[in-house]
Protein backbone atom coordinates (compact mmCIF):
# COMPACT_ATOMS: atom_id res chain seq x y z
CA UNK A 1 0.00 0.00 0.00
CA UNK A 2 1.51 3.40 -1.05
CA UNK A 3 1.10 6.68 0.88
CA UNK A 4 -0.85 9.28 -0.81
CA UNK A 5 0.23 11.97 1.24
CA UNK A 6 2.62 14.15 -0.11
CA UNK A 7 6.24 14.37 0.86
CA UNK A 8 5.83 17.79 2.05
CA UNK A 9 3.03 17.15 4.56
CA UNK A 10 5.48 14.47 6.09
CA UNK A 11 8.37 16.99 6.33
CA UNK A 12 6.39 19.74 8.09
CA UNK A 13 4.56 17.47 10.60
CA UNK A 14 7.71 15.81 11.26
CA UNK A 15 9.38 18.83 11.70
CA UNK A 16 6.17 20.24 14.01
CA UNK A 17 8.19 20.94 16.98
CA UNK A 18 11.68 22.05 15.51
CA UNK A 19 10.46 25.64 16.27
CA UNK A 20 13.29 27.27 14.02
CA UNK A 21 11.85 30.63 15.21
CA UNK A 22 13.47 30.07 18.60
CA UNK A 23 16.66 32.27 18.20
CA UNK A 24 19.65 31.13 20.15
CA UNK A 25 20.29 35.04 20.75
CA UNK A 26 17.07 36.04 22.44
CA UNK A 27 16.48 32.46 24.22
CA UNK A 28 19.03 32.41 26.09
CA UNK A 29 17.60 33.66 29.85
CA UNK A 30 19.57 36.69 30.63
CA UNK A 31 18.80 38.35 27.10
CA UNK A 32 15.65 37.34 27.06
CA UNK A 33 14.81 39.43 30.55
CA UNK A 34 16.71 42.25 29.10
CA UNK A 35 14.49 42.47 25.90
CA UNK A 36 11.31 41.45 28.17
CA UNK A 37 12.60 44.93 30.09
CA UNK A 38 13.17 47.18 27.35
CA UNK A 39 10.49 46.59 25.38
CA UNK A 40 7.94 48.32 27.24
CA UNK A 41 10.37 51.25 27.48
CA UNK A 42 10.49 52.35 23.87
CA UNK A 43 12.89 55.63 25.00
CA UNK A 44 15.56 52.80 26.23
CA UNK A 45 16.57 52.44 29.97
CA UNK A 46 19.72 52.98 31.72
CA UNK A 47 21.93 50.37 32.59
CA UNK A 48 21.41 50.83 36.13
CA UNK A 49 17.76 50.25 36.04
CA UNK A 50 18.02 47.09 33.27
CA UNK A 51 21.05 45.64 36.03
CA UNK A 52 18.14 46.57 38.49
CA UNK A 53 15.11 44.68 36.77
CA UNK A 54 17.36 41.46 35.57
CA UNK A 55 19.55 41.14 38.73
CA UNK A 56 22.56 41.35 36.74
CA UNK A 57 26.03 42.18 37.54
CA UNK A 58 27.51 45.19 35.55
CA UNK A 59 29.60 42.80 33.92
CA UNK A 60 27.36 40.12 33.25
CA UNK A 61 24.91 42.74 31.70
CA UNK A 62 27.41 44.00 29.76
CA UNK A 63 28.60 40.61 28.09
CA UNK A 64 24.68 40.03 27.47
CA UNK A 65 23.89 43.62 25.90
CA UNK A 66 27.56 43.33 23.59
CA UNK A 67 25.85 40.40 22.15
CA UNK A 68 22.37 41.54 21.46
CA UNK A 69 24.51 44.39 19.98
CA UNK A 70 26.19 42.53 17.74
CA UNK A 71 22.98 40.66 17.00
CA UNK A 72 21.51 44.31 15.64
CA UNK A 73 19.09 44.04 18.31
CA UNK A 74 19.98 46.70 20.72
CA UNK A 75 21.52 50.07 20.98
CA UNK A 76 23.51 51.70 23.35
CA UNK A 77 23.52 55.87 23.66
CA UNK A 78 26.84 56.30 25.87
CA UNK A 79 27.13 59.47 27.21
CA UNK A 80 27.35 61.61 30.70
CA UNK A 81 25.39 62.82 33.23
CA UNK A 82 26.06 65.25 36.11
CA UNK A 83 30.36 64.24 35.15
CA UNK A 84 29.12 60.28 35.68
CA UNK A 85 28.75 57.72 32.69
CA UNK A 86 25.29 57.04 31.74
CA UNK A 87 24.74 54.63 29.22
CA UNK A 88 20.82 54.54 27.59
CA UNK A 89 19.60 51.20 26.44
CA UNK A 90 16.60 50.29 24.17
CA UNK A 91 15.81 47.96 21.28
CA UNK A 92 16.17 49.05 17.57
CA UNK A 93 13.40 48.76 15.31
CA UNK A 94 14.41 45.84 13.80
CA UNK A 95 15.37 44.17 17.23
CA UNK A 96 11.90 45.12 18.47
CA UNK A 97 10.28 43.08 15.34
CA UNK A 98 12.74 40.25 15.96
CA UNK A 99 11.74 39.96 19.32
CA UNK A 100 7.96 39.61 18.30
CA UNK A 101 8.55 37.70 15.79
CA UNK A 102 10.30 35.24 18.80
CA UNK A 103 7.29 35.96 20.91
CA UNK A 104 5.60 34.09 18.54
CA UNK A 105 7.02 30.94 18.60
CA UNK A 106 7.47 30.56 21.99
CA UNK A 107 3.46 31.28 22.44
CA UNK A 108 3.25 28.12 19.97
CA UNK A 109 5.30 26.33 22.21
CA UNK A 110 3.59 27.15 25.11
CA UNK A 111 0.13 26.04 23.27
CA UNK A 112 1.79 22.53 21.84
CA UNK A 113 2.68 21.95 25.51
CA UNK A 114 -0.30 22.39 27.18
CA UNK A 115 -2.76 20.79 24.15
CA UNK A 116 -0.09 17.69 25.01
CA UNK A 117 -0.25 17.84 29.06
CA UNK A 118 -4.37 17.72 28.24
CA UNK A 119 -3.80 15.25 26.01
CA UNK A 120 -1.91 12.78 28.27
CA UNK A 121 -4.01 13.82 31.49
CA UNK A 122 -7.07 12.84 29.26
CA UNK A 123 -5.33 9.73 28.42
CA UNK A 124 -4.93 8.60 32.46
CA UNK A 125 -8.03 9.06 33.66
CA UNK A 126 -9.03 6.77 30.75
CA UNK A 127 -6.57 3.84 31.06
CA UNK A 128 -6.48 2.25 34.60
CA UNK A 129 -3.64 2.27 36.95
């Protein structure tokens, strides 16, 4: 017996929970707090406050905001206030859409888990113990 579905169908169901959308940038935990922070802050916030919000260490924080950086995600405004450094962080337009665009795929994660936690809770109280 041959299979009349097409090869395609097989290749995206197999692939249903690759979730390529997932970005190694954004995911990992640090940088993903940081972008969580400044994205209801479209005017950026200063370092202090973002160190604040992800309880990070100045240098940790700094490590995580070089690589969103570098990633085109985030921009820093360096510059001085009353004689002290102040540094201004926020995300750039296309960092903001990236991060949605993440947002996305994570909320389909979040639904394929819990359709397959009701799924298998369905599936004990059916078979017995």
């Amino acid at each position: 017996m041959t299979d009349t579905v097409p090869q395609e169908a097989h290749l995206s169901q197999d692939a249903r929970f690759s979730y390529e959308g997932l970005d190694r940038v954004i995911h990992e935990k640090a940088r993903l707090g940081v972008l969580t922070s400044l994205i209801g802050h479209p005017k950026g916030l200063a370092f202090a406050d973002l160190k604040r919000l992800c309880d990070l260490t100045d240098g940790n924080l700094s490590r995580h905001l070089q690589v969103l950086q570098d990633a085109g995600l985030v921009e820093l405004i360096k510059g001085f206030e009353r004689k002290r450094p102040h540094t201004i962080c926020h995300l750039t337009a296309s960092g903001r859409q990236r991060f949605l665009d993440y947002l996305t795929v994570l909320e389909r994660v979040v639904r394929d888990a819990a359709s397959a936690a009701k799924a298998d809770d369905r599936a004990a109280r059916i078979l017995p113990a």
